[in-house]
PDB file of N, CA and C in Angstrom:
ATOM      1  N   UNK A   1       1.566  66.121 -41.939  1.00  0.00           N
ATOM      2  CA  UNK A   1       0.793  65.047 -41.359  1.00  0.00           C
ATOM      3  C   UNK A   1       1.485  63.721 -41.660  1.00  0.00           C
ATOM      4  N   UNK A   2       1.488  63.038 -41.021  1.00  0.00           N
ATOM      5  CA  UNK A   2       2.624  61.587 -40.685  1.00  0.00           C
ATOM      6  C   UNK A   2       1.669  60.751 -40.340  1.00  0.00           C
ATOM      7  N   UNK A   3       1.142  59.525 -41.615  1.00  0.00           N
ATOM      8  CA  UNK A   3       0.226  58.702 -40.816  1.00  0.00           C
ATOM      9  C   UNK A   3       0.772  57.314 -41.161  1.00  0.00           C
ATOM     10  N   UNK A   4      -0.278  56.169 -39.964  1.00  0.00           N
ATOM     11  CA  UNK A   4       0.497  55.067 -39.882  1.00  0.00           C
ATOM     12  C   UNK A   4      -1.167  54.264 -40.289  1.00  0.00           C
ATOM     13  N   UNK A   5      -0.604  53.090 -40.452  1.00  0.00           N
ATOM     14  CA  UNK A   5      -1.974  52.447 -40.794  1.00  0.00           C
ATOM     15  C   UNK A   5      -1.816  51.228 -39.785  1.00  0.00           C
ATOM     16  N   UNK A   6      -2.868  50.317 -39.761  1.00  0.00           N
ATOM     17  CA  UNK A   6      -3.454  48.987 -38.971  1.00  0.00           C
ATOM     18  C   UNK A   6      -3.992  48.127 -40.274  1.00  0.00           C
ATOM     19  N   UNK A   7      -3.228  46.994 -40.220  1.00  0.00           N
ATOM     20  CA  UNK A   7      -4.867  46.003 -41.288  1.00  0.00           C
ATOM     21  C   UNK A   7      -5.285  44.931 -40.304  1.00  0.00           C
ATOM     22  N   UNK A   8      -6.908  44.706 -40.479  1.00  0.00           N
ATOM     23  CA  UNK A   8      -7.389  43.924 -39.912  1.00  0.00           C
ATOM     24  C   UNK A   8      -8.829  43.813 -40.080  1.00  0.00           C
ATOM     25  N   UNK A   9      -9.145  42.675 -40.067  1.00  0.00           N
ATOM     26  CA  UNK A   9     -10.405  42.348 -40.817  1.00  0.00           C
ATOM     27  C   UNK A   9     -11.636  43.174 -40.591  1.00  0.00           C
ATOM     28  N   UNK A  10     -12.529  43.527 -41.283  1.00  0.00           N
ATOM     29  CA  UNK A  10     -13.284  44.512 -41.162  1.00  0.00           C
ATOM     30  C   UNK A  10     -14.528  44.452 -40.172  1.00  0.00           C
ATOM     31  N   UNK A  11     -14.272  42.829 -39.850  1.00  0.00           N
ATOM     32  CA  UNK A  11     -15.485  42.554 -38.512  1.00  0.00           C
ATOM     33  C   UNK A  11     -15.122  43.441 -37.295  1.00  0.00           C
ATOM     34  N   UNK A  12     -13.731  42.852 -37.455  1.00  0.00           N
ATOM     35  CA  UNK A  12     -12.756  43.503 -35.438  1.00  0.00           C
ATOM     36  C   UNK A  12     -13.296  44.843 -36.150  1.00  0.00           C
ATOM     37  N   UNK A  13     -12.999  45.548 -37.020  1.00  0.00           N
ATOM     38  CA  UNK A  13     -13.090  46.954 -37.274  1.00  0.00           C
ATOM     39  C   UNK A  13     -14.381  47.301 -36.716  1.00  0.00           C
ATOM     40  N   UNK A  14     -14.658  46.889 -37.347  1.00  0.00           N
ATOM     41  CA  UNK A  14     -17.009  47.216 -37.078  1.00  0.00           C
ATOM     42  C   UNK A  14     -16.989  46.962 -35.563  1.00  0.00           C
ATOM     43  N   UNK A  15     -16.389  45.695 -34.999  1.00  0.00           N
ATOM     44  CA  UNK A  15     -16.931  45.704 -33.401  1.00  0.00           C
ATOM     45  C   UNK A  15     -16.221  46.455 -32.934  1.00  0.00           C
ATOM     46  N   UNK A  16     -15.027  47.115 -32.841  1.00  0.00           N
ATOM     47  CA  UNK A  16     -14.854  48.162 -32.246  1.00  0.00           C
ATOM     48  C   UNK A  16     -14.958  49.483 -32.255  1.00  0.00           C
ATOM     49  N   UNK A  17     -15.484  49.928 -33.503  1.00  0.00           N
ATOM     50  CA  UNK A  17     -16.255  51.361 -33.826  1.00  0.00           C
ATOM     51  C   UNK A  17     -18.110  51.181 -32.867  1.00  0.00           C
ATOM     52  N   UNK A  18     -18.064  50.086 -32.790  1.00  0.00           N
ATOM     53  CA  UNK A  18     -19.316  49.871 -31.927  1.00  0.00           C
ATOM     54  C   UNK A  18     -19.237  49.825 -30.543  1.00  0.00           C
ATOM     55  N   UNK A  19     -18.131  49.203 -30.173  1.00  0.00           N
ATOM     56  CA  UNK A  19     -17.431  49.466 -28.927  1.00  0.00           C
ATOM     57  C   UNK A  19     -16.608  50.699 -28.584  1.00  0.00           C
ATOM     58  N   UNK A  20     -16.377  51.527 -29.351  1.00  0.00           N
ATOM     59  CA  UNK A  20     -15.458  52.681 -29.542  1.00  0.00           C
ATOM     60  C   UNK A  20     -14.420  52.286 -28.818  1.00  0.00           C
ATOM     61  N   UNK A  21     -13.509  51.428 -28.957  1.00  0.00           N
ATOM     62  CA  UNK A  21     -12.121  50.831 -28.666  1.00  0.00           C
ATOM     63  C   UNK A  21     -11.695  49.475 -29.367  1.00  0.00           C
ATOM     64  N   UNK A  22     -10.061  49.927 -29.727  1.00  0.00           N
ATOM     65  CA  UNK A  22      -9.954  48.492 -29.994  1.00  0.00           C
ATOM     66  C   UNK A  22      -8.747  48.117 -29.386  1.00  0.00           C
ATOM     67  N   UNK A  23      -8.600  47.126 -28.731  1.00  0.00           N
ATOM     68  CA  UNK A  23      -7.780  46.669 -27.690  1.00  0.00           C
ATOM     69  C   UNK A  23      -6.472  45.814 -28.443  1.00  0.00           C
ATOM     70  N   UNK A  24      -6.909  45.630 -29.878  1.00  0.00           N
ATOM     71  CA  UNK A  24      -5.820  44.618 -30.733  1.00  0.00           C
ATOM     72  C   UNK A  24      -6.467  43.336 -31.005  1.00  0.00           C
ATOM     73  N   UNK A  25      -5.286  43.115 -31.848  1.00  0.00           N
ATOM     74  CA  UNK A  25      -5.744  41.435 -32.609  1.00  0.00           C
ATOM     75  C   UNK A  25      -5.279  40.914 -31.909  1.00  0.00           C
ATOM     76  N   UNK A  26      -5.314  39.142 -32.058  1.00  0.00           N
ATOM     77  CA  UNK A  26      -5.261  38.275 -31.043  1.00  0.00           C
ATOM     78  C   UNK A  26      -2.909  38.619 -30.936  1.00  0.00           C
ATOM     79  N   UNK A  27      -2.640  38.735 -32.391  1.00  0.00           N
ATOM     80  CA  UNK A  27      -1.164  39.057 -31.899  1.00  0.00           C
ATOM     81  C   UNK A  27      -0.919  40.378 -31.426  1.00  0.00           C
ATOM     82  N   UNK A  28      -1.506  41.257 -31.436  1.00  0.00           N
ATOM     83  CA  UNK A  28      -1.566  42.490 -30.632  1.00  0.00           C
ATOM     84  C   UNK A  28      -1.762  42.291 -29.339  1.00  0.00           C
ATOM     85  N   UNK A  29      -2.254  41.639 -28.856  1.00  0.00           N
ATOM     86  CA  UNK A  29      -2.544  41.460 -27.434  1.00  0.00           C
ATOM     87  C   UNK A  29      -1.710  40.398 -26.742  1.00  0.00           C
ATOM     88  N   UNK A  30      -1.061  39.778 -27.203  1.00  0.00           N
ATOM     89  CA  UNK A  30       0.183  38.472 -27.001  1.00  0.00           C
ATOM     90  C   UNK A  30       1.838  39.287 -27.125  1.00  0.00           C
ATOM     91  N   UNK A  31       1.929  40.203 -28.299  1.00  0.00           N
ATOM     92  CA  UNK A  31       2.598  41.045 -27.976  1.00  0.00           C
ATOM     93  C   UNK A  31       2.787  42.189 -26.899  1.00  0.00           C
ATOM     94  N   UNK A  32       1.591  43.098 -26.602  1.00  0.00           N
ATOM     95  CA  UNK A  32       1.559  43.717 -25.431  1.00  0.00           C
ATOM     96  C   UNK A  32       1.380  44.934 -26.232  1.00  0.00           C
ATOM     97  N   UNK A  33       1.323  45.508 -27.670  1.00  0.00           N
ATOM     98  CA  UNK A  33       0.984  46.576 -27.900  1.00  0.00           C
ATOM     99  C   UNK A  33       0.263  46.367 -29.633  1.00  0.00           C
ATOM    100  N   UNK A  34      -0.344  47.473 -30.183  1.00  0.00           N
ATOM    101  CA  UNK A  34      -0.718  47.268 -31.142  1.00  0.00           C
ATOM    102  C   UNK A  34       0.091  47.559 -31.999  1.00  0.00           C
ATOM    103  N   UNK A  35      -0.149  46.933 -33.413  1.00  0.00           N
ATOM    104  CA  UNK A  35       1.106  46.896 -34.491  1.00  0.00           C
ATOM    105  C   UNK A  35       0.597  47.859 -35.538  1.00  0.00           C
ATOM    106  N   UNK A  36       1.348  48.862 -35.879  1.00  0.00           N
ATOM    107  CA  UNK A  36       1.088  49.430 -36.780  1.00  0.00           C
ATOM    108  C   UNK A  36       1.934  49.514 -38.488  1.00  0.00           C
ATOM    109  N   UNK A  37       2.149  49.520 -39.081  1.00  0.00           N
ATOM    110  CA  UNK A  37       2.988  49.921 -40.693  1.00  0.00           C
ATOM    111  C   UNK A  37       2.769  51.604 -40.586  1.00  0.00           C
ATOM    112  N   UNK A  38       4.488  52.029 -41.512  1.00  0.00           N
ATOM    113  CA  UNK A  38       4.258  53.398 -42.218  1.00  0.00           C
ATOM    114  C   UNK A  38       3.739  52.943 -43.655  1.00  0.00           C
ATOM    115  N   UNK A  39       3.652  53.902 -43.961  1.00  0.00           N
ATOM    116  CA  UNK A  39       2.692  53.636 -45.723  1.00  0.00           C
ATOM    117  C   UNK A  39       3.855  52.583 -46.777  1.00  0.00           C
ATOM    118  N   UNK A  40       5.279  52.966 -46.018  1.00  0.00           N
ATOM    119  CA  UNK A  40       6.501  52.269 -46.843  1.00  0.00           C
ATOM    120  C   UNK A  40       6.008  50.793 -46.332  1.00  0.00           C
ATOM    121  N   UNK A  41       5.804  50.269 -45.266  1.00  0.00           N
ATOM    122  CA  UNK A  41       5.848  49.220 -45.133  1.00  0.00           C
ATOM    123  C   UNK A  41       4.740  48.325 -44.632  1.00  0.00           C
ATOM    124  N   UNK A  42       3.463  48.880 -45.284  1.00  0.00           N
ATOM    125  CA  UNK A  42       2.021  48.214 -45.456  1.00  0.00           C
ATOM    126  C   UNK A  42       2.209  47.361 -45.936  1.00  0.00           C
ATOM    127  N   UNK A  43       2.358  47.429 -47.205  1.00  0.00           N
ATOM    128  CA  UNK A  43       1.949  46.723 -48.367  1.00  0.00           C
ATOM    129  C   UNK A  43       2.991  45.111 -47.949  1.00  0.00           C
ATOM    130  N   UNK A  44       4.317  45.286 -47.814  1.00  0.00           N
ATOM    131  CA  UNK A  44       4.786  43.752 -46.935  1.00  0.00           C
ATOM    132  C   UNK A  44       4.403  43.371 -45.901  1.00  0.00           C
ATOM    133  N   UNK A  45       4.125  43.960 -44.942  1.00  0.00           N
ATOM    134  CA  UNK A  45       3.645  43.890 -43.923  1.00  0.00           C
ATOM    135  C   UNK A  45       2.163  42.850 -43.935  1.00  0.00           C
ATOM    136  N   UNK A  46       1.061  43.201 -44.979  1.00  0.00           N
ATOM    137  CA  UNK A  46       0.041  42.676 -46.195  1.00  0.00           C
ATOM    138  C   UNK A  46       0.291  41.034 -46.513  1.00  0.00           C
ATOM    139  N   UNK A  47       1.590  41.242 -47.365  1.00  0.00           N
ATOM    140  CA  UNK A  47       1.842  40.038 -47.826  1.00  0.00           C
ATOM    141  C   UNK A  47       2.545  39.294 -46.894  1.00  0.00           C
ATOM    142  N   UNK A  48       2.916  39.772 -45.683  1.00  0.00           N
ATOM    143  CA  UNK A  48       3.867  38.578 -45.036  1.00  0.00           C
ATOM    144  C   UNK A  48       2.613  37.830 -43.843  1.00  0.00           C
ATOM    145  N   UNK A  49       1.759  38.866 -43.629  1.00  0.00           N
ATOM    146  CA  UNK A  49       1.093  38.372 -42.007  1.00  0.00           C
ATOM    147  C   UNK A  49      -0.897  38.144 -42.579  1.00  0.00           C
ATOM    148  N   UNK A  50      -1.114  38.760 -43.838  1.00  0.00           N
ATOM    149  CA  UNK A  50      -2.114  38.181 -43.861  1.00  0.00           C
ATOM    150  C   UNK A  50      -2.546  38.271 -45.280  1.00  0.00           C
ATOM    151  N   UNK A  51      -2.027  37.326 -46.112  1.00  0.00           N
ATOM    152  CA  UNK A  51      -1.741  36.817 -47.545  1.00  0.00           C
ATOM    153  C   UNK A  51      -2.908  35.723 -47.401  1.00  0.00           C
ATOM    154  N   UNK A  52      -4.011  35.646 -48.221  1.00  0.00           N
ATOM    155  CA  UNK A  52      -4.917  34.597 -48.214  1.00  0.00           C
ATOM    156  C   UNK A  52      -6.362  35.052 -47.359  1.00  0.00           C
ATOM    157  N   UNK A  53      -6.216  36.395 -46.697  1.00  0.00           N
ATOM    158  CA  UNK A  53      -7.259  36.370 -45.867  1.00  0.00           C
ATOM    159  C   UNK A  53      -8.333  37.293 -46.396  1.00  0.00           C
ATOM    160  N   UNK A  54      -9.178  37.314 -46.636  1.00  0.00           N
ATOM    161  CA  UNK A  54      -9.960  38.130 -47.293  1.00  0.00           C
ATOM    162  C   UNK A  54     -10.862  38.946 -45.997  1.00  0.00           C
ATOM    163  N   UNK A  55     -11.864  39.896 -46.779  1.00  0.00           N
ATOM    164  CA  UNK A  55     -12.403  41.079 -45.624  1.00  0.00           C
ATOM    165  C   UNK A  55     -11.598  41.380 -45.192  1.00  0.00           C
ATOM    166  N   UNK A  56     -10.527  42.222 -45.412  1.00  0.00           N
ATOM    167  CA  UNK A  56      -9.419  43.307 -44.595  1.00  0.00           C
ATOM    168  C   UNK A  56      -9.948  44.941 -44.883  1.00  0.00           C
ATOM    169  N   UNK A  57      -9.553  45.372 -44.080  1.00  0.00           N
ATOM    170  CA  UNK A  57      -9.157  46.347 -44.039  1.00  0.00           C
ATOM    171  C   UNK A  57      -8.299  47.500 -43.897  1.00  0.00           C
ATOM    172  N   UNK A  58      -7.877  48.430 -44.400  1.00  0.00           N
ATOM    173  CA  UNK A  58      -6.126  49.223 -43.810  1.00  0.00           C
ATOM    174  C   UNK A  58      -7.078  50.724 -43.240  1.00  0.00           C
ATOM    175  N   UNK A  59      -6.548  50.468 -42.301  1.00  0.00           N
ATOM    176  CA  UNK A  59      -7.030  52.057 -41.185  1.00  0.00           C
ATOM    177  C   UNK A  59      -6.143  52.995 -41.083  1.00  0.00           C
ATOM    178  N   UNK A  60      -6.247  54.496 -41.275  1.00  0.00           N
ATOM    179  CA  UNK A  60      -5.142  55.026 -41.352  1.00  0.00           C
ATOM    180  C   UNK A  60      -5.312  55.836 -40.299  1.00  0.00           C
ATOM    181  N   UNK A  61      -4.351  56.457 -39.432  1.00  0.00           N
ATOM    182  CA  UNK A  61      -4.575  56.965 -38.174  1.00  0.00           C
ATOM    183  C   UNK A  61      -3.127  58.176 -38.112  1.00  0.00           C
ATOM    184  N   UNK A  62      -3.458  59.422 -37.719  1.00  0.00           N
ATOM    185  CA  UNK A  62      -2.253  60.292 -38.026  1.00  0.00           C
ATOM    186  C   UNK A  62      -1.814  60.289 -36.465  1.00  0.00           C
ATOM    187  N   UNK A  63      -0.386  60.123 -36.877  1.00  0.00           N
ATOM    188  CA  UNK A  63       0.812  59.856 -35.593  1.00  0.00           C
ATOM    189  C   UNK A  63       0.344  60.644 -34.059  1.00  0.00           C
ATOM    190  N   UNK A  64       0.246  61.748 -35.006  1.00  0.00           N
ATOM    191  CA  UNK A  64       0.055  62.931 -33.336  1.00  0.00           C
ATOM    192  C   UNK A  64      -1.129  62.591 -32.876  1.00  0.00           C
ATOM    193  N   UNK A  65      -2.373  61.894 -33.565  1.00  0.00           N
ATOM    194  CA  UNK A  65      -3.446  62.256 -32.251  1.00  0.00           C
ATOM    195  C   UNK A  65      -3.418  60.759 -31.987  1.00  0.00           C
ATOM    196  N   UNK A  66      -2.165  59.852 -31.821  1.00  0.00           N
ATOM    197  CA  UNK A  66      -2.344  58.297 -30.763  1.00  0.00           C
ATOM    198  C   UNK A  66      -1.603  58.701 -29.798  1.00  0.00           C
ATOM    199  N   UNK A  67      -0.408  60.073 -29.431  1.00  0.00           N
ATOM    200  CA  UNK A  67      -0.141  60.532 -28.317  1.00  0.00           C
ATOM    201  C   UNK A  67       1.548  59.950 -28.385  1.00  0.00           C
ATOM    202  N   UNK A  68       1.574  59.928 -27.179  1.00  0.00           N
ATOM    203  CA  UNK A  68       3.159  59.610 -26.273  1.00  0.00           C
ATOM    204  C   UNK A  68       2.776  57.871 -25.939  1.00  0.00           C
ATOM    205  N   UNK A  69       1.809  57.339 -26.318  1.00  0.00           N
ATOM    206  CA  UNK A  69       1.705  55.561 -26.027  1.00  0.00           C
ATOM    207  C   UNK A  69       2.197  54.904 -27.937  1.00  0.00           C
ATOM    208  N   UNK A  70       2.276  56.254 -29.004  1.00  0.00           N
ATOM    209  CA  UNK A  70       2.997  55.713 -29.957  1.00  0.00           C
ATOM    210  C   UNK A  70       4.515  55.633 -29.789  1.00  0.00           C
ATOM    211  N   UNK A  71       4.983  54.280 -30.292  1.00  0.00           N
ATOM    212  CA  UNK A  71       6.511  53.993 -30.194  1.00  0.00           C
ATOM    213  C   UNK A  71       7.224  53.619 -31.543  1.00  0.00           C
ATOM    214  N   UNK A  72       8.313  53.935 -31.826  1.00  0.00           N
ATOM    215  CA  UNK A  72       8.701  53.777 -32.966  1.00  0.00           C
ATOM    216  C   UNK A  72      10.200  52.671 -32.488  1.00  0.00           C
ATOM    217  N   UNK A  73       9.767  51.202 -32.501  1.00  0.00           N
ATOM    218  CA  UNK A  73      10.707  50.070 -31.977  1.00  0.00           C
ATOM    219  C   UNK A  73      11.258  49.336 -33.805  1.00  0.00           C
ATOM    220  N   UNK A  74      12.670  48.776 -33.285  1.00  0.00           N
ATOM    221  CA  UNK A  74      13.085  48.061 -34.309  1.00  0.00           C
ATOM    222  C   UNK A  74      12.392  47.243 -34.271  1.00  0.00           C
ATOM    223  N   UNK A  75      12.103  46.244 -35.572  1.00  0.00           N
ATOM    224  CA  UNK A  75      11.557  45.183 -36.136  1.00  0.00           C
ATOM    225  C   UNK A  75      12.196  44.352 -37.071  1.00  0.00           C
ATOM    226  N   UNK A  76      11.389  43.822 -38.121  1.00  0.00           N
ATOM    227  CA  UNK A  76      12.056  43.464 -39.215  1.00  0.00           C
ATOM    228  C   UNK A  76      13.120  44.101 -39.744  1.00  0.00           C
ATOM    229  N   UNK A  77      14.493  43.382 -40.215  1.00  0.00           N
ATOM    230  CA  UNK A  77      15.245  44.249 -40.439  1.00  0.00           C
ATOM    231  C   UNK A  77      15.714  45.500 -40.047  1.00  0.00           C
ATOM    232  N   UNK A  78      15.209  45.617 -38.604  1.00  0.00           N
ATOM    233  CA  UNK A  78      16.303  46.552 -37.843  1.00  0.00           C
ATOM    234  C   UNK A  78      14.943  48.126 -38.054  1.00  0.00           C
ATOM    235  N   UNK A  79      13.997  47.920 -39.167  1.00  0.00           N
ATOM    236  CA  UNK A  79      13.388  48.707 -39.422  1.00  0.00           C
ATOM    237  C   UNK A  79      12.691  49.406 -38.006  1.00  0.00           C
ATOM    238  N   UNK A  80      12.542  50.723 -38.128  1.00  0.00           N
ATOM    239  CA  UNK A  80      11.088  51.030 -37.362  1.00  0.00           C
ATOM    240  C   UNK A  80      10.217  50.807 -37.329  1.00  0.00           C
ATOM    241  N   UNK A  81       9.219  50.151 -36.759  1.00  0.00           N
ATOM    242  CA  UNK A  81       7.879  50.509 -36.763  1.00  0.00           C
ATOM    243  C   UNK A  81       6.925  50.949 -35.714  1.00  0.00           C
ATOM    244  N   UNK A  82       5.921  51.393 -36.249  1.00  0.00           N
ATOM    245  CA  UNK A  82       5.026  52.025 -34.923  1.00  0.00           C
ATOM    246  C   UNK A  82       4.383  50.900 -34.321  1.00  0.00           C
ATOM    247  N   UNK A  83       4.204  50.693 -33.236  1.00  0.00           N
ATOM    248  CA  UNK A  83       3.563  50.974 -32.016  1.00  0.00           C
ATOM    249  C   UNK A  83       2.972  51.198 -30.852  1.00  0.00           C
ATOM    250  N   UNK A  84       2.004  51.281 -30.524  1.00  0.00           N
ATOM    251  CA  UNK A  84       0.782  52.028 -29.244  1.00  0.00           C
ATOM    252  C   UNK A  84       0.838  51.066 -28.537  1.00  0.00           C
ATOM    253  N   UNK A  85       1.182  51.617 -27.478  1.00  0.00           N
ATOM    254  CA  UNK A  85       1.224  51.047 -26.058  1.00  0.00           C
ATOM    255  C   UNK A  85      -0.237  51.537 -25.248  1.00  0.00           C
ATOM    256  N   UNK A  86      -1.519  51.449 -25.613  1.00  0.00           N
ATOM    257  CA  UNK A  86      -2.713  51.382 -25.533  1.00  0.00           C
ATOM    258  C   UNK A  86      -4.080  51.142 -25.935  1.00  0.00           C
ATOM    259  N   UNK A  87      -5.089  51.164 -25.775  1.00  0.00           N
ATOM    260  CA  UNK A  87      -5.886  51.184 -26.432  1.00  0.00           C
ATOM    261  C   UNK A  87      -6.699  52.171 -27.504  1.00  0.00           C
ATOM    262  N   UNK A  88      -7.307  51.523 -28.449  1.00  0.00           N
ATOM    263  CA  UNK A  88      -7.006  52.604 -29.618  1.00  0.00           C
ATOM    264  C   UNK A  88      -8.479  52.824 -29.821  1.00  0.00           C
ATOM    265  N   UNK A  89      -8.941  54.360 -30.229  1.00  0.00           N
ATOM    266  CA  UNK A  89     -10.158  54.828 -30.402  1.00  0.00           C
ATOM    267  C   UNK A  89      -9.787  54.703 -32.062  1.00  0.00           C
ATOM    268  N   UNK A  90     -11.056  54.377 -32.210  1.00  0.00           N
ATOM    269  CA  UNK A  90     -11.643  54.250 -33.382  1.00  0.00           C
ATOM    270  C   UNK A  90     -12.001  55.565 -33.969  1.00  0.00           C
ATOM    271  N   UNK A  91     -12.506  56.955 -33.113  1.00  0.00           N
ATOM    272  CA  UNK A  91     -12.982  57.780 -33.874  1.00  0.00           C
ATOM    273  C   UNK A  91     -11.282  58.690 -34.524  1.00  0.00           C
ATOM    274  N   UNK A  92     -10.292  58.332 -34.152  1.00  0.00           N
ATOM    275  CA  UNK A  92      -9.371  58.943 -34.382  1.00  0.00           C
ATOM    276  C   UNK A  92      -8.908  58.445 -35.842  1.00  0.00           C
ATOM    277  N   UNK A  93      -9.540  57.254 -36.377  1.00  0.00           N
ATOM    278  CA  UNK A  93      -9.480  57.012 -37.644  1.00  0.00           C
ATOM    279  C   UNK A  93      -9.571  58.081 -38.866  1.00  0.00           C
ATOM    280  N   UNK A  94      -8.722  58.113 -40.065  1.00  0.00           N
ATOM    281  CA  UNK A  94      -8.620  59.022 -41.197  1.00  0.00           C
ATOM    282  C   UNK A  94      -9.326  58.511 -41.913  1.00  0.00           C
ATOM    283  N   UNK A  95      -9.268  57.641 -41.993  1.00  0.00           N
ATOM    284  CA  UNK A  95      -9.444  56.618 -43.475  1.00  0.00           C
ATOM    285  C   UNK A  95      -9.912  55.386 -43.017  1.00  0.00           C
ATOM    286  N   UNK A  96     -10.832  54.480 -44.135  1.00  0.00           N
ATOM    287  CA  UNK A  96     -10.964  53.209 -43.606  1.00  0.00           C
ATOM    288  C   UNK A  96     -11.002  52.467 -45.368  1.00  0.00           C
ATOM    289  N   UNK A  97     -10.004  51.820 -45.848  1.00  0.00           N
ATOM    290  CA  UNK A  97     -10.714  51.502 -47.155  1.00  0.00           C
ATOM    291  C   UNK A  97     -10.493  49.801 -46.891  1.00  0.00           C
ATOM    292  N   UNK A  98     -11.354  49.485 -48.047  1.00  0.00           N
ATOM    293  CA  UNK A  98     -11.126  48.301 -48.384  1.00  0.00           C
ATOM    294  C   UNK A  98      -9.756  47.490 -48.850  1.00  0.00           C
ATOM    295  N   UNK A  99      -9.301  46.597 -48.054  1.00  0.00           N
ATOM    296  CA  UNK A  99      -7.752  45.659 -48.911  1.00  0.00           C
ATOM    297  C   UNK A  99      -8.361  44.267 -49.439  1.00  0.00           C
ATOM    298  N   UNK A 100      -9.293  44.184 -50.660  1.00  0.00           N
ATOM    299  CA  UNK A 100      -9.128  42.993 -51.418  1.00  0.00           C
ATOM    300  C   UNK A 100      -7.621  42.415 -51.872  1.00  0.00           C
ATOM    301  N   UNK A 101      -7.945  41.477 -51.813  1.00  0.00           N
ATOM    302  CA  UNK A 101      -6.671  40.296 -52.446  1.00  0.00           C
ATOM    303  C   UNK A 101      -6.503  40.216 -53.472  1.00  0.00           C
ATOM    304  N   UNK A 102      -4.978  40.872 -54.104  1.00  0.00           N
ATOM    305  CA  UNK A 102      -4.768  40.635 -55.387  1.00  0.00           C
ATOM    306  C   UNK A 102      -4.543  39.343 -55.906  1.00  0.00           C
ATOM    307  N   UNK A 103      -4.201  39.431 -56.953  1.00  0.00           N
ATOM    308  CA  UNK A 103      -4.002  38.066 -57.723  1.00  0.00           C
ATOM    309  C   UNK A 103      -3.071  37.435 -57.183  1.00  0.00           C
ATOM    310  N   UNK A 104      -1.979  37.705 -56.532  1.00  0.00           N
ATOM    311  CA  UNK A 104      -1.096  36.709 -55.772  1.00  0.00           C
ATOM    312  C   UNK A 104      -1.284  36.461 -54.348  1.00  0.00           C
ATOM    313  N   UNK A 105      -2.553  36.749 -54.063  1.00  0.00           N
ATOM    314  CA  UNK A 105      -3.154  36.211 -52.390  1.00  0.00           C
ATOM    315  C   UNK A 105      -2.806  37.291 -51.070  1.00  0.00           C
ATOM    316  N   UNK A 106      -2.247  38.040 -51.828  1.00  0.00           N
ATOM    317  CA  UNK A 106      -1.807  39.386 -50.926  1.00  0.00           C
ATOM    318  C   UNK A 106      -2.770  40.503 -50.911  1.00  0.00           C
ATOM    319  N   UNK A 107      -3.107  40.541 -49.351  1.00  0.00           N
ATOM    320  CA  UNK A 107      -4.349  42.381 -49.964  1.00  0.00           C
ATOM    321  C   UNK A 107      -3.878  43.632 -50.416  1.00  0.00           C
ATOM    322  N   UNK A 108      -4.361  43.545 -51.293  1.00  0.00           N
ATOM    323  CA  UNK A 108      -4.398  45.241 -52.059  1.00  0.00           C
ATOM    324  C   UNK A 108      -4.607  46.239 -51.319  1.00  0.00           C
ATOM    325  N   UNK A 109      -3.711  47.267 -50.187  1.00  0.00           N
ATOM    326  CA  UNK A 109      -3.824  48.273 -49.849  1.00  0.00           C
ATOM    327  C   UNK A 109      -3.997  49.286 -50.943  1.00  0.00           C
ATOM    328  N   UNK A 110      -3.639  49.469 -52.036  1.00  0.00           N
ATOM    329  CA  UNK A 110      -3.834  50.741 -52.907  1.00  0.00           C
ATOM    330  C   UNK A 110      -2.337  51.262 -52.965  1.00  0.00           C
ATOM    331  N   UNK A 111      -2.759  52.989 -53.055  1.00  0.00           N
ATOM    332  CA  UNK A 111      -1.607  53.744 -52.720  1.00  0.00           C
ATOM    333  C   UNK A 111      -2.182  54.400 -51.297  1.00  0.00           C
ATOM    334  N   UNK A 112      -0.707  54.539 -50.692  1.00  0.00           N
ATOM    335  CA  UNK A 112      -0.956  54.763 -49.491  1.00  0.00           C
ATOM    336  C   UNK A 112       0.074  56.043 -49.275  1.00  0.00           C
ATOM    337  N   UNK A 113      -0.704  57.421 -48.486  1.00  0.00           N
ATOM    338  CA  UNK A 113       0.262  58.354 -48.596  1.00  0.00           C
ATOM    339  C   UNK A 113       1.001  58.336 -47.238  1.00  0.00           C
TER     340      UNK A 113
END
């Protein structure tokens, strides 16, 4: 099992488990697809794009059931990352935990497998 995660504040989370879709954050949708991290590259991912923001959340979602609309494009540093060239169901979620802000203003994903 190969999973990728999403962080994003736990409101968008809630309105779209209520909506059963989530269409992306405001840079998800300016980009044209949704952004995902592998577990290697949450935790910067954390500290570079939303350092200071409190109520997060990290969603974990396994590769195979977002389909053939997951993409694995260079990024930072040439790196891979995932993703989805659609809209994303919520019930396909693994996991939903809490990312409080550690002591240096960065959210605390945990360990992430």
């Amino acid at each position: 099992m190969s999973l990728v995660y999403k962080i994003l504040p736990r409101m968008a989370w809630d309105e779209a488990v209520a909506r059963g879709r989530f269409d992306g954050s405001p840079v998800d949708l300016e980009d044209g697809f949704i952004h995902f991290s592998t577990a290697a590259q949450a935790q910067e991912t954390a500290a570079k794009h939303f350092r200071g923001q409190a109520g997060l959340v990290v969603v974990a979602f396994e590769t195979s059931s977002l389909g053939p609309a997951l993409r694995w494009e260079p990024s930072r540093g040439g790196q891979l990352f995932p993703h989805l060239y659609a809209p994303l169901d919520p019930a396909l979620a693994k996991n939903v935990l809490d990312a409080p802000l550690g002591a240096d203003g960065a959210p605390d994903l945990g360990v992430l497998a």
